[in-house]
Protein backbone atom coordinates (compact mmCIF):
# COMPACT_ATOMS: atom_id res chain seq x y z
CA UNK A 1 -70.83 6.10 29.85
CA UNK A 2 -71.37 4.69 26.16
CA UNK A 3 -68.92 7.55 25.39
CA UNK A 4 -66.59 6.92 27.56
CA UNK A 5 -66.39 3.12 27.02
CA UNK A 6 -66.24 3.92 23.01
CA UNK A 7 -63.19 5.85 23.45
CA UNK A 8 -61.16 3.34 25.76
CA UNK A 9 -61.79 0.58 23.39
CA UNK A 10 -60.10 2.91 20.24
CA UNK A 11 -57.49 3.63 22.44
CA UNK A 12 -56.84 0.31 23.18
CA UNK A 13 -57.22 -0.73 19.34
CA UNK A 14 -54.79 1.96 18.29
CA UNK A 15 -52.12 0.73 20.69
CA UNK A 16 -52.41 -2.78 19.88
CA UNK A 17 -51.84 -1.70 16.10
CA UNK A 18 -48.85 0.45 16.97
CA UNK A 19 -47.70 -2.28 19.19
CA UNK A 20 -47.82 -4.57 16.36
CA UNK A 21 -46.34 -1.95 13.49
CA UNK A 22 -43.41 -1.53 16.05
CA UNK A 23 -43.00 -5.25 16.19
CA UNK A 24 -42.24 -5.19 12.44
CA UNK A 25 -40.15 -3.04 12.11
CA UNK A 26 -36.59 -3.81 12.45
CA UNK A 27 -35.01 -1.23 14.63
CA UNK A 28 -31.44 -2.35 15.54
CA UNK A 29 -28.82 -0.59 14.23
CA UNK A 30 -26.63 -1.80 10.89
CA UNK A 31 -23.80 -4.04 11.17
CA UNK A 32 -20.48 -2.58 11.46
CA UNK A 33 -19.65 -5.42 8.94
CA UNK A 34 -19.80 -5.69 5.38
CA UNK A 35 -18.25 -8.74 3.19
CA UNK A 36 -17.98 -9.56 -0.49
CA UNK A 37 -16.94 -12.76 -2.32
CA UNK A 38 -16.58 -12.84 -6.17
CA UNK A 39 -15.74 -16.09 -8.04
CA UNK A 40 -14.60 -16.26 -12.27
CA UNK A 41 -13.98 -18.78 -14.29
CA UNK A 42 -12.70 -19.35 -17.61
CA UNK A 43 -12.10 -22.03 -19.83
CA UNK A 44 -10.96 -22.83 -23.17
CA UNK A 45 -10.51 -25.93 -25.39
CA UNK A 46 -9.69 -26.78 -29.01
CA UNK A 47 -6.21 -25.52 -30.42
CA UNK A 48 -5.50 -24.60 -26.27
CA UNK A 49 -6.39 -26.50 -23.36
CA UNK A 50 -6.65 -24.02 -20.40
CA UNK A 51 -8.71 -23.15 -17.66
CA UNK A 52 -8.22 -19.63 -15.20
CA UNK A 53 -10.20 -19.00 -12.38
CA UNK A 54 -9.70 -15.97 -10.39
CA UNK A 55 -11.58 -14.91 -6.60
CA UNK A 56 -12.12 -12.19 -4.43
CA UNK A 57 -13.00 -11.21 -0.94
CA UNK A 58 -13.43 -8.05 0.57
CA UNK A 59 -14.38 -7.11 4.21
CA UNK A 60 -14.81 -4.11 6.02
CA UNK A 61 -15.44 -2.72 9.62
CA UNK A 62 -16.87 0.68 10.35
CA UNK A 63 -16.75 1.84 13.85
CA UNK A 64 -17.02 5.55 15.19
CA UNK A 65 -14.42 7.52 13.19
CA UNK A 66 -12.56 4.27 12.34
CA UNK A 67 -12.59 1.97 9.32
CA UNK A 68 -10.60 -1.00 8.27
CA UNK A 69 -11.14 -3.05 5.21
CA UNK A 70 -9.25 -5.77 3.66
CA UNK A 71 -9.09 -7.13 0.06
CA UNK A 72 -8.00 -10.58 -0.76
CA UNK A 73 -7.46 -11.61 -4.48
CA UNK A 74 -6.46 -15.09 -5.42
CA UNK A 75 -5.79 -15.69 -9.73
CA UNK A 76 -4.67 -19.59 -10.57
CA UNK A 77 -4.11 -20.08 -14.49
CA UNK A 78 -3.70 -24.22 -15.53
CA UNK A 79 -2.55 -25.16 -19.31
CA UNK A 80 -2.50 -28.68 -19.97
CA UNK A 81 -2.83 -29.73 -17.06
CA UNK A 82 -0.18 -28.32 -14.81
CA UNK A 83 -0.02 -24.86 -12.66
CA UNK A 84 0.91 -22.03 -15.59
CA UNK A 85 0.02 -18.60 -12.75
CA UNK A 86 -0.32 -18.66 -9.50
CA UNK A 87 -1.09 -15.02 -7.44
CA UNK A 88 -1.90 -14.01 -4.21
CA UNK A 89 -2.60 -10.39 -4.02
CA UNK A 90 -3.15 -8.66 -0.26
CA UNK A 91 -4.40 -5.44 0.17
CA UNK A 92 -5.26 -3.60 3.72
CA UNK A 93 -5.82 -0.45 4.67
CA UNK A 94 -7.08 1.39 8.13
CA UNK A 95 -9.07 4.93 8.43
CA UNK A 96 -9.27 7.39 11.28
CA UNK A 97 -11.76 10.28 10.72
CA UNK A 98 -9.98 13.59 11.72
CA UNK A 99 -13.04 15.95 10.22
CA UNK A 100 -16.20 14.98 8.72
CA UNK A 101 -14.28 15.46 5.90
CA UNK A 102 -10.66 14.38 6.41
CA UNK A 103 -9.02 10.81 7.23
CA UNK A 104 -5.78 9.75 8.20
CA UNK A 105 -5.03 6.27 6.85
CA UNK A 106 -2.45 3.79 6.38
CA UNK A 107 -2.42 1.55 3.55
CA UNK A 108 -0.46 -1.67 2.89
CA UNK A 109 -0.34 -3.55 -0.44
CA UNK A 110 1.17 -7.17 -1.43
CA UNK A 111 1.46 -9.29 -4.09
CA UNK A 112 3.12 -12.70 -4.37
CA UNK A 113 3.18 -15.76 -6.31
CA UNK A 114 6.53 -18.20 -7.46
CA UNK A 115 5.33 -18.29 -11.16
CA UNK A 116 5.38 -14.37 -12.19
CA UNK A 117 8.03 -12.03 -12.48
CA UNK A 118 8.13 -11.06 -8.73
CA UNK A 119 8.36 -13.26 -5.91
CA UNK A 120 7.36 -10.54 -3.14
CA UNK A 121 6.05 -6.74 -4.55
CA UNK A 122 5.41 -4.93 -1.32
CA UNK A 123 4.06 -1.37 -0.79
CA UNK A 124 3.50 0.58 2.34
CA UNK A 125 2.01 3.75 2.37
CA UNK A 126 0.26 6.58 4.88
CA UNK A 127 -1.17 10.11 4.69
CA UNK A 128 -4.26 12.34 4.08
CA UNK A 129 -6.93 11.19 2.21
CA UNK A 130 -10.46 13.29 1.06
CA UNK A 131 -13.84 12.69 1.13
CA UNK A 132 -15.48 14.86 -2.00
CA UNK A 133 -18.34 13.28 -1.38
CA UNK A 134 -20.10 10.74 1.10
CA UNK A 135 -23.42 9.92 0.60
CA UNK A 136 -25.80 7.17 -0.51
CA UNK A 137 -25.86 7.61 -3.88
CA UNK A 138 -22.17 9.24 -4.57
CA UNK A 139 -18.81 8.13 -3.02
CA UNK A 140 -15.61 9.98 -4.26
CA UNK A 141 -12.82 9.97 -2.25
CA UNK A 142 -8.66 11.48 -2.75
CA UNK A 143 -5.56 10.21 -1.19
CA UNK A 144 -2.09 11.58 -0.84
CA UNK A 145 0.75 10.11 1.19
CA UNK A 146 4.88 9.31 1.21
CA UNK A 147 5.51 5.43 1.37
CA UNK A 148 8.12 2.54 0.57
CA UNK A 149 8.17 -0.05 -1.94
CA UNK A 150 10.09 -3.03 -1.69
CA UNK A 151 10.20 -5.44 -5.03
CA UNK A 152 12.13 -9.02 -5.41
CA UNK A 153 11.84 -10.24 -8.53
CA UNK A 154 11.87 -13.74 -9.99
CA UNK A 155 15.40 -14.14 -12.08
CA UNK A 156 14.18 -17.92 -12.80
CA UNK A 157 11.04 -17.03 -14.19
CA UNK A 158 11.21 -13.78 -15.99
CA UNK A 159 9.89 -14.05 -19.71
CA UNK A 160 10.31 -12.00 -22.60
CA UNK A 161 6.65 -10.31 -22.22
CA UNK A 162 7.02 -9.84 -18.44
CA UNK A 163 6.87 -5.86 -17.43
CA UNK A 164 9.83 -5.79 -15.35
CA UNK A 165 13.45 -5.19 -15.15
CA UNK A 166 15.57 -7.31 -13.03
CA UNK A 167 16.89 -5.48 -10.00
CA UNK A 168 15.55 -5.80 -6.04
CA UNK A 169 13.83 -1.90 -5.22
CA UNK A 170 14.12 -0.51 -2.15
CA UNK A 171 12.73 3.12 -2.02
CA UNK A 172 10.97 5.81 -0.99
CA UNK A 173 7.66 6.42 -2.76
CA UNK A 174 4.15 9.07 -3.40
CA UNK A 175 1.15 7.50 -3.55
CA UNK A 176 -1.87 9.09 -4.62
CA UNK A 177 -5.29 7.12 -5.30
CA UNK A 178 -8.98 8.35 -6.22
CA UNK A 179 -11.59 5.94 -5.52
CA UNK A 180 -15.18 6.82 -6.71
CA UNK A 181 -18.45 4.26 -6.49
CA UNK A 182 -21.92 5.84 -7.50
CA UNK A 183 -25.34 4.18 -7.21
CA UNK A 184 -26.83 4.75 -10.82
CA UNK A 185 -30.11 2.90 -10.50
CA UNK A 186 -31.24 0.78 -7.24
CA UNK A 187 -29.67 -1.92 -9.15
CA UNK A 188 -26.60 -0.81 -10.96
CA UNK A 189 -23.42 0.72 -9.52
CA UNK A 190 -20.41 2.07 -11.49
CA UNK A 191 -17.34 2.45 -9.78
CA UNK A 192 -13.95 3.40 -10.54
CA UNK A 193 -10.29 3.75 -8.38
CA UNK A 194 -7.37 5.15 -9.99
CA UNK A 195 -3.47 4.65 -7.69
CA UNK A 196 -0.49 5.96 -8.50
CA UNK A 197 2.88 4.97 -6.86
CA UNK A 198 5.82 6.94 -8.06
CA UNK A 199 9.40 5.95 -7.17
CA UNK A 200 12.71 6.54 -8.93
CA UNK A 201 12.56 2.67 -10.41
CA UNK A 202 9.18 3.36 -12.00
CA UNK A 203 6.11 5.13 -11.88
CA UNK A 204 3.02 2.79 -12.12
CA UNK A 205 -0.37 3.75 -12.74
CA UNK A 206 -3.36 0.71 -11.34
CA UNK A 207 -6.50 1.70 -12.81
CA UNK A 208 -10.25 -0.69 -12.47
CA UNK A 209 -13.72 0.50 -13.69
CA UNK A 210 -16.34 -1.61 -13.03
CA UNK A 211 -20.00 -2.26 -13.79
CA UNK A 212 -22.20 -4.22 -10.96
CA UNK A 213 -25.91 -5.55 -11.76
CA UNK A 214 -28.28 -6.41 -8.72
CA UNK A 215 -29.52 -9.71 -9.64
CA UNK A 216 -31.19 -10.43 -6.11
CA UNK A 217 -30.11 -8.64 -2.93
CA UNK A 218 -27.47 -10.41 -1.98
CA UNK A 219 -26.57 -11.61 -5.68
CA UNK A 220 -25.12 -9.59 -8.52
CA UNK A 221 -23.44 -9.78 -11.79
CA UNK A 222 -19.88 -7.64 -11.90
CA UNK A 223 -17.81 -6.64 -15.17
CA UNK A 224 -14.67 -5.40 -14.78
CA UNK A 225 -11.85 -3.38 -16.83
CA UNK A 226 -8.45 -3.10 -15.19
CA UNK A 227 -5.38 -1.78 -16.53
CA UNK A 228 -1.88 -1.34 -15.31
CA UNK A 229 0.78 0.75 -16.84
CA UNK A 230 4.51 1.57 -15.72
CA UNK A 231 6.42 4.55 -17.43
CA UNK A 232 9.86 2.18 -17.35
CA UNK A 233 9.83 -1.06 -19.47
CA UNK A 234 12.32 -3.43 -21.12
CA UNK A 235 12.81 -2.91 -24.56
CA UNK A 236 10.50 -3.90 -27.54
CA UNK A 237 7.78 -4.35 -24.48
CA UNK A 238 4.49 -2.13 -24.46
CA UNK A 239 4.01 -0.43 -20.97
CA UNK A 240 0.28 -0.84 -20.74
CA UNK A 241 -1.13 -4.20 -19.27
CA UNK A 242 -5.18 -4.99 -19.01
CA UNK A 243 -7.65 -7.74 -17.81
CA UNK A 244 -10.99 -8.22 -18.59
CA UNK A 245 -13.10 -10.38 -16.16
CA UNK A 246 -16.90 -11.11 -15.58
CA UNK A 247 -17.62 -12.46 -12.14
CA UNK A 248 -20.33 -13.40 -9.77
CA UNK A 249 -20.30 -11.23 -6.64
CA UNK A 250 -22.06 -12.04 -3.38
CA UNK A 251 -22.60 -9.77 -0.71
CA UNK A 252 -23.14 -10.76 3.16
């Protein structure tokens, strides 16, 4: 009987601990959301008064064998006082998993501002794209597709250092674009994306690497290199662009 009445009580003990382990742990499944928001600023005084501050959100939604992010980039440049840049920058794009593998997707870009050398640079774009590799630690993906690119540019406001020529495009285009992210250390990611739109204007060539630091979870530290180049310039003008920017990121 001693026996007996042992052995109910560690039963009961061990389900009351398992009860309470289960109770810990958090068993609902991930969000199919995922947000980012970056914020830079710069400033400089003495021989130049300026300040530039440039943001960033990103959002995505993972459902099934669908996937739809978004990418929202907002750059405002002041000198002494008064609006010098102004740029909106849009850029969407929708999944649909054919193959573990293989996606469908279609991809739209947009850029516009009133103080730059285009008022509206559109691109639309759809086809194949690749996953090399999909997993925790590695992302690497290829895409190929036909699009159209539609460019207006900004007679009143074109400098002499602006990469463009004067005339509206309207035409067909190739895109192709590599995107690759890999988890270094728990804390560090390095991640790279490479797109290439060829048309019979111009060929241009978008290119970012980037270095992100964990600071906290939700918190981190990203440096940035990005660099655009276009096979077609006005004279006397160098057809490589690039930006350096450090920015906060914060991930929800």
């Amino acid at each position: 009987m001693l026996k007996k009445g042992l052995l109910t009580g560690l039963i009961a003990i061990s389900a009351s601990v398992h009860a309470s382990e289960t109770e810990d742990m958090d068993t609902s499944p991930p969000s199919p959301w995922e947000s980012q928001v970056e914020f830079g600023y710069q400033s400089n005084s003495g021989n130049s008064d300026s300040q530039a501050l440039n943001s960033r959100f990103e959002g995505s939604y993972t459902s099934g064998q669908h996937r739809h992010t978004g990418e929202i980039k907002y750059y405002l440049s002041e000198k002494d006082g008064e609006a010098d840049k102004d740029q909106l920058s849009i850029n969407l794009q929708s999944d649909y998993k054919i193959s573990p593998d293989y996606y469908l997707y279609a991809n739209f870009k947009g850029l516009n501002t009133k103080y730059s050398a285009y008022f509206n640079d559109y691109t639309f774009s759809g086809g194949l794209g690749y996953q090399v590799s999909n997993t925790e630690k590695l992302l690497l993906e290829v895409e190929f597709g036909p699009g159209f690119r539609y460019q207006d540019p900004n007679l009143d406001e074109i400098d002499d250092d602006d990469l463009i020529l004067p005339e509206t495009v309207q035409e067909p285009i190739i895109r192709t674009n590599v995107n690759m992210s890999w988890n270094a250390l728990d804390n560090l990611t390095l991640a790279g994306e490479v797109t290439v739109t060829a048309g019979h204007s111009n060929t241009r060539v978008d290119s970012e690497v980037s270095v992100t630091n964990n600071i906290t979870e939700e918190i981190a530290l990203k440096i940035a290199q990005s660099q655009q180049y276009l096979d077609r310039v006005p004279p006397g003008l160098s057809k490589t662009d690039s930006v350096f920017s450090i920015n906060l990121l914060f991930s929800f």
